[in-house]
N, C-alpha and C. Protein backbone atom coordinates (compact mmCIF):
# COMPACT_ATOMS: atom_id res chain seq x y z
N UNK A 1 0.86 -1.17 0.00
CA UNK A 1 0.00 0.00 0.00
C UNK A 1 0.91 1.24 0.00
N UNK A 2 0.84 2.43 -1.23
CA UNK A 2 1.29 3.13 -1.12
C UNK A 2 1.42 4.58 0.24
N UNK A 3 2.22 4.80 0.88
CA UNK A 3 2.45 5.39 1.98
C UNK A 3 1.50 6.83 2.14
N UNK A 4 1.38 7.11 0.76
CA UNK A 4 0.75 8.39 0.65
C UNK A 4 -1.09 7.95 0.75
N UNK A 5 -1.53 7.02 0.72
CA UNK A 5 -2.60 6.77 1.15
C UNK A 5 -2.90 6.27 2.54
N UNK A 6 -1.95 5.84 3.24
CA UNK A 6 -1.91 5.50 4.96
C UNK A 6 -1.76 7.54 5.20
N UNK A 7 -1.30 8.09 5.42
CA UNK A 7 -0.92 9.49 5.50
C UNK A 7 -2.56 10.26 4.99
N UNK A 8 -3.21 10.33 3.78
CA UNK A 8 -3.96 10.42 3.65
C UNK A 8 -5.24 10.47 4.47
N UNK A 9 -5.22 9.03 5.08
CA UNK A 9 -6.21 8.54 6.07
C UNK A 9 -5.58 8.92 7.33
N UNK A 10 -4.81 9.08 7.86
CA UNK A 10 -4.12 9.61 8.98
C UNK A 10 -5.02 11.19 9.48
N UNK A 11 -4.52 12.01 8.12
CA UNK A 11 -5.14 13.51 7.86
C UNK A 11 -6.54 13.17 8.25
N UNK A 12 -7.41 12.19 7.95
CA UNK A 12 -8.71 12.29 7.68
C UNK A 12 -9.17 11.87 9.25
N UNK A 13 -8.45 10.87 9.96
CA UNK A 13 -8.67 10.87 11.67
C UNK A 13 -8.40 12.16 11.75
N UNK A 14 -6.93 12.93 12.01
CA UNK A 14 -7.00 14.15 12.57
C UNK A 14 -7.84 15.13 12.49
N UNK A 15 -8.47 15.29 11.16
CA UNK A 15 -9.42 16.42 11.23
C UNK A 15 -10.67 16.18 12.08
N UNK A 16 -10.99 14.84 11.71
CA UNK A 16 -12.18 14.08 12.18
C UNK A 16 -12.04 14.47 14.12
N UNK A 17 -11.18 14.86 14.41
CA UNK A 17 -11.12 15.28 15.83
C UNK A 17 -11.61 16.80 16.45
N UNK A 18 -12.24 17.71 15.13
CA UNK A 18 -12.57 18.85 15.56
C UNK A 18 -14.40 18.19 14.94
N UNK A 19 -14.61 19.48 15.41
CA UNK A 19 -16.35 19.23 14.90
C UNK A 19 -17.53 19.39 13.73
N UNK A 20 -16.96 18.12 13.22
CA UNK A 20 -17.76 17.73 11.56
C UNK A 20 -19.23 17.88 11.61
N UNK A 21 -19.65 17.60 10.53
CA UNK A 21 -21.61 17.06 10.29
C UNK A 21 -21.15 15.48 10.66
N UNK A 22 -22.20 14.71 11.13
CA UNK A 22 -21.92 13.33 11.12
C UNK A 22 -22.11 12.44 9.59
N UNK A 23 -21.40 13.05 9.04
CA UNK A 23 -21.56 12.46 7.28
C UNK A 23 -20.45 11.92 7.32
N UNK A 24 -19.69 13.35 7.42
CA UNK A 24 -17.67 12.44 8.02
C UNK A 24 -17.61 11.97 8.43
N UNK A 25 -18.28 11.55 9.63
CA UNK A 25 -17.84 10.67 10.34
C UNK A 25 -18.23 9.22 10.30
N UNK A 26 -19.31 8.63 9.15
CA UNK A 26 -19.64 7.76 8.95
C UNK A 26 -19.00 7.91 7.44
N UNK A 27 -18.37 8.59 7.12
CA UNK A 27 -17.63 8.36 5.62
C UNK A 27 -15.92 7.94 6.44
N UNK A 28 -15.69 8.61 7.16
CA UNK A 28 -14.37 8.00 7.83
C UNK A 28 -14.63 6.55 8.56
N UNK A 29 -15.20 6.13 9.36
CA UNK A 29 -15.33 4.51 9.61
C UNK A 29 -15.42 3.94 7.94
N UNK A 30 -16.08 4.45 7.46
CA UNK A 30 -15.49 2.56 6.02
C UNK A 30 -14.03 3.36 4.95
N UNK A 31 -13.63 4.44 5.65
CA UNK A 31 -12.61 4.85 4.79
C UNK A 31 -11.21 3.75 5.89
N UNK A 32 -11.48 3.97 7.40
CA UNK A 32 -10.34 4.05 8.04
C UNK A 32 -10.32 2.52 8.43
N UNK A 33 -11.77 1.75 8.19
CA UNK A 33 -12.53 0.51 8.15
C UNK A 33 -11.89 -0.35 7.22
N UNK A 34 -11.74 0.50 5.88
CA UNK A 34 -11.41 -0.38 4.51
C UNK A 34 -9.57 -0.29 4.70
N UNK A 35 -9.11 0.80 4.83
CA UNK A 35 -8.09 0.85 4.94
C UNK A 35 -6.68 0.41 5.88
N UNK A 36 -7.52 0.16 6.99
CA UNK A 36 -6.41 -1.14 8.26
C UNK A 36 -6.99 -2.47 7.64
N UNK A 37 -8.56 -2.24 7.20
CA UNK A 37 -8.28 -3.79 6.73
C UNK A 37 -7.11 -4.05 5.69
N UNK A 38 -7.23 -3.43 4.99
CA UNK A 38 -5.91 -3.79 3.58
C UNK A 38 -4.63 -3.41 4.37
N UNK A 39 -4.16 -3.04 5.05
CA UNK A 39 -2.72 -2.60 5.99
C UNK A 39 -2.65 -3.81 6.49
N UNK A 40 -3.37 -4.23 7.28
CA UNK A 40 -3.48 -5.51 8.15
C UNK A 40 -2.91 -6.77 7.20
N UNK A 41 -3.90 -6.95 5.96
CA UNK A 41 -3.55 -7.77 5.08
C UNK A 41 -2.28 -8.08 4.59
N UNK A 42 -1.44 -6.38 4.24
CA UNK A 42 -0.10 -6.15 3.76
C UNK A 42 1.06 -7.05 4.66
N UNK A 43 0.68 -6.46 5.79
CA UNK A 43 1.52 -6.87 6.60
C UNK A 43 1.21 -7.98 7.32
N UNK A 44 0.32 -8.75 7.27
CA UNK A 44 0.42 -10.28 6.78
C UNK A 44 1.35 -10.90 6.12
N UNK A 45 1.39 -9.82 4.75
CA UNK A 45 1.87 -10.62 3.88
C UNK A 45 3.46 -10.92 4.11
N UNK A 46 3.57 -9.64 4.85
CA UNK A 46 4.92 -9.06 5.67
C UNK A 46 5.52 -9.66 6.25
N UNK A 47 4.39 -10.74 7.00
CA UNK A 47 4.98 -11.66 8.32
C UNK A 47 5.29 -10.11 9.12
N UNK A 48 4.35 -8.88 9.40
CA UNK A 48 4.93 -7.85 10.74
C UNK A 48 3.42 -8.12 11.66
N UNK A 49 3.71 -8.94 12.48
CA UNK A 49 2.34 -9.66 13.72
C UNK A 49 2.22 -8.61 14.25
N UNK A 50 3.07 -7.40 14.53
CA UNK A 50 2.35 -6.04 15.29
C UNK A 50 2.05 -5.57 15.03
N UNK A 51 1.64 -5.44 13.27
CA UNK A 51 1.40 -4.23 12.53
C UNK A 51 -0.33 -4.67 12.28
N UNK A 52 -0.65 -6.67 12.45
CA UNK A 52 -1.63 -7.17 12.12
C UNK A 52 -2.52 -6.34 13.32
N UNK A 53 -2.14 -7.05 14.30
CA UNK A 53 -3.10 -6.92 15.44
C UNK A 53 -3.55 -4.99 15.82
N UNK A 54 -2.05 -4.29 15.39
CA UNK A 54 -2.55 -3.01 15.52
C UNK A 54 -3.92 -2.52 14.27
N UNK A 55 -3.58 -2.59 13.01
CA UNK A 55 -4.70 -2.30 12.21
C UNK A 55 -6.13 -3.32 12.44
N UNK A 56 -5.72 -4.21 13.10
CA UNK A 56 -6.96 -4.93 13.20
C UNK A 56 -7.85 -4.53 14.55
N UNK A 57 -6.88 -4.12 15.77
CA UNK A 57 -7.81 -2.87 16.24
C UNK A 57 -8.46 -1.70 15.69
N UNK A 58 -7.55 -1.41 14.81
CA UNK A 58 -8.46 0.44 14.30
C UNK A 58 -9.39 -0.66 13.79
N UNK A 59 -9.16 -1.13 12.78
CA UNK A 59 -10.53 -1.63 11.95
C UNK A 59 -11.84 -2.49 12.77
N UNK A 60 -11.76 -2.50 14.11
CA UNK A 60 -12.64 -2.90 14.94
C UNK A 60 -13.66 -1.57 15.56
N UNK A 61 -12.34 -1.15 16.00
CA UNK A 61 -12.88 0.17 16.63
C UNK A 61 -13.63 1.03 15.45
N UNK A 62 -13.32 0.75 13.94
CA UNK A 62 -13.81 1.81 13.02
C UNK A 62 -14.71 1.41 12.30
N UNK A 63 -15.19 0.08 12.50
CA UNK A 63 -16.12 -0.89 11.85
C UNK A 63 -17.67 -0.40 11.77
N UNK A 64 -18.04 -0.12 10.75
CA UNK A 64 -19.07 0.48 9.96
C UNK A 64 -20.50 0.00 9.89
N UNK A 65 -20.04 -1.84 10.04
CA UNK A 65 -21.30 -2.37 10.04
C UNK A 65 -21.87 -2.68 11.37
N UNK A 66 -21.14 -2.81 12.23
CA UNK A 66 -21.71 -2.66 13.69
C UNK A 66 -20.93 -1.85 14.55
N UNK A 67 -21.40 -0.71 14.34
CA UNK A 67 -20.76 0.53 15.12
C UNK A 67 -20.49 0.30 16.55
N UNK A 68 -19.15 1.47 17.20
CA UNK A 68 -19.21 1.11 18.59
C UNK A 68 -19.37 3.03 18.92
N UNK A 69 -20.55 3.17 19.71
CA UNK A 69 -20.94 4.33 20.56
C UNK A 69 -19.98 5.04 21.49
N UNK A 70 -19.57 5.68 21.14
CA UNK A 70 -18.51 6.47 22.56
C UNK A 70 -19.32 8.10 22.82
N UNK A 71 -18.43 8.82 23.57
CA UNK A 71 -18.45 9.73 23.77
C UNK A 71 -17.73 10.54 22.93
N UNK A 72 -17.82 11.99 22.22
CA UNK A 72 -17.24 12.68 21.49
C UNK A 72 -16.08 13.36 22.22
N UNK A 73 -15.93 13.09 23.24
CA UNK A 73 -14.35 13.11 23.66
C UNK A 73 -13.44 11.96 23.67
N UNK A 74 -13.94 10.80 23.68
CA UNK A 74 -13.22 9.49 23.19
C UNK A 74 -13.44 9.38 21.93
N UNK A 75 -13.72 9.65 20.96
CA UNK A 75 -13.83 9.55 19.66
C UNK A 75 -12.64 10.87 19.47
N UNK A 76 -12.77 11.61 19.68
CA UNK A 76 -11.37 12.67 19.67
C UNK A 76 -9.87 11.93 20.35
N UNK A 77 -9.65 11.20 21.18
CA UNK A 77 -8.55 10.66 21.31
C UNK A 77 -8.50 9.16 20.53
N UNK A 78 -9.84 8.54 19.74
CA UNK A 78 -9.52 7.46 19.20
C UNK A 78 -9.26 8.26 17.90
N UNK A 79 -9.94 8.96 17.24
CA UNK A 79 -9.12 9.43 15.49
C UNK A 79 -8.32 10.03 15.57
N UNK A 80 -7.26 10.62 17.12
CA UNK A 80 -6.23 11.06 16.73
C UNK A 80 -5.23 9.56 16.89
N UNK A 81 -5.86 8.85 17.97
CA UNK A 81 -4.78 7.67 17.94
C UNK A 81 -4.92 7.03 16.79
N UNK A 82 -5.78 6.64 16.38
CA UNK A 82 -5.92 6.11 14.92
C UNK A 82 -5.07 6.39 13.72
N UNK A 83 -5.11 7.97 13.72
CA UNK A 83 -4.76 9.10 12.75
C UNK A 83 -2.69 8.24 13.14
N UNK A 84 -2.26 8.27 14.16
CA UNK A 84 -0.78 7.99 14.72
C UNK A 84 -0.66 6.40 14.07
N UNK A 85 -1.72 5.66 14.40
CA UNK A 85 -1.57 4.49 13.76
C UNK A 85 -1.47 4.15 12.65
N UNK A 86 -2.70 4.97 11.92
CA UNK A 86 -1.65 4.71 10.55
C UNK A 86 -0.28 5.13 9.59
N UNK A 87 -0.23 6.39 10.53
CA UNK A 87 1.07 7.04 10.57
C UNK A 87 2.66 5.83 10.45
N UNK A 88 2.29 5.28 11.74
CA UNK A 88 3.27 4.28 12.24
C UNK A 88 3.37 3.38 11.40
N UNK A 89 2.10 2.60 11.22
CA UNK A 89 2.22 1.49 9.71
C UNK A 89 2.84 2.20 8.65
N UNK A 90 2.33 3.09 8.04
CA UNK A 90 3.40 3.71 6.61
C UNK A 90 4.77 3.72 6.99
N UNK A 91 5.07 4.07 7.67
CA UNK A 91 6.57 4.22 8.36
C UNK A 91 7.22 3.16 8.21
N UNK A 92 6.77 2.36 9.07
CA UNK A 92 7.13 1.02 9.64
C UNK A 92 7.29 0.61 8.18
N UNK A 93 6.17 0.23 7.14
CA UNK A 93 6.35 -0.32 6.20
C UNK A 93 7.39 0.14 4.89
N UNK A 94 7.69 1.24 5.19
CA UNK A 94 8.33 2.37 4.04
C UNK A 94 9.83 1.69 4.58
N UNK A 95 10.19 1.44 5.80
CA UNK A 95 10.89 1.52 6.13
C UNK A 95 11.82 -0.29 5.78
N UNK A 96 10.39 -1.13 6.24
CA UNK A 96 11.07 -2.49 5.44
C UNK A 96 10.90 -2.50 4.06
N UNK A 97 10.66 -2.04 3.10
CA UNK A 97 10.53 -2.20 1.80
C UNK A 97 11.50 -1.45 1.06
N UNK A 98 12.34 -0.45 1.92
CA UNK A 98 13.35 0.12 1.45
C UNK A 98 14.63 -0.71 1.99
N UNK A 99 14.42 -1.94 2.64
CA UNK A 99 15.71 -2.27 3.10
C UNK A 99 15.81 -3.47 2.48
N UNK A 100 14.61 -3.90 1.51
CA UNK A 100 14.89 -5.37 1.08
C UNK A 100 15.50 -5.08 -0.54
């Protein structure tokens, strides 16, 4: 997965932390939903087991078809942690694919 689309979705948690219409915010769960799923997958393919279990949290926590209810102050520290997570995967991954 190109890095500039983990970064992309990163931007789209962070903003998602000030105060949208709730359109964004059900367009960000199957954006940030679809997108640890395929990260997760990558790094499968990777053999990187921390990179699985981390995107396979966001993609729990961001899961579209059976939503999870918080408070809009925990939803502000989950799309910024989110937003860091996928940060970290691009990284992480930029970082083994330049060394092989």
């Amino acid at each position: 997965m190109p890095i500039w689309v983990l970064v992309i979705v990163a931007l789209f948690c962070f903003v998602a932390a000030s105060d949208l219409p709730y359109s964004y915010y059900l367009l960000l769960r199957w954006v940030a939903c679809g997108t640890a799923i395929a990260a997760a997958f990558q790094s499968y393919l990777g053999n990187r087991i921390g990179m699985i279990w981390l995107m396979g949290i966001v993609a729990l926590i961001f899961n579209p078809v059976s939503p999870f209810h918080f408070d809009k102050d925990i939803w502000r520290i989950l799309d910024i942690a989110a937003g860091i997570c996928f940060l970290i995967v691009g990284l992480i991954g930029r970082d083994k694919s330049s060394h092989s």
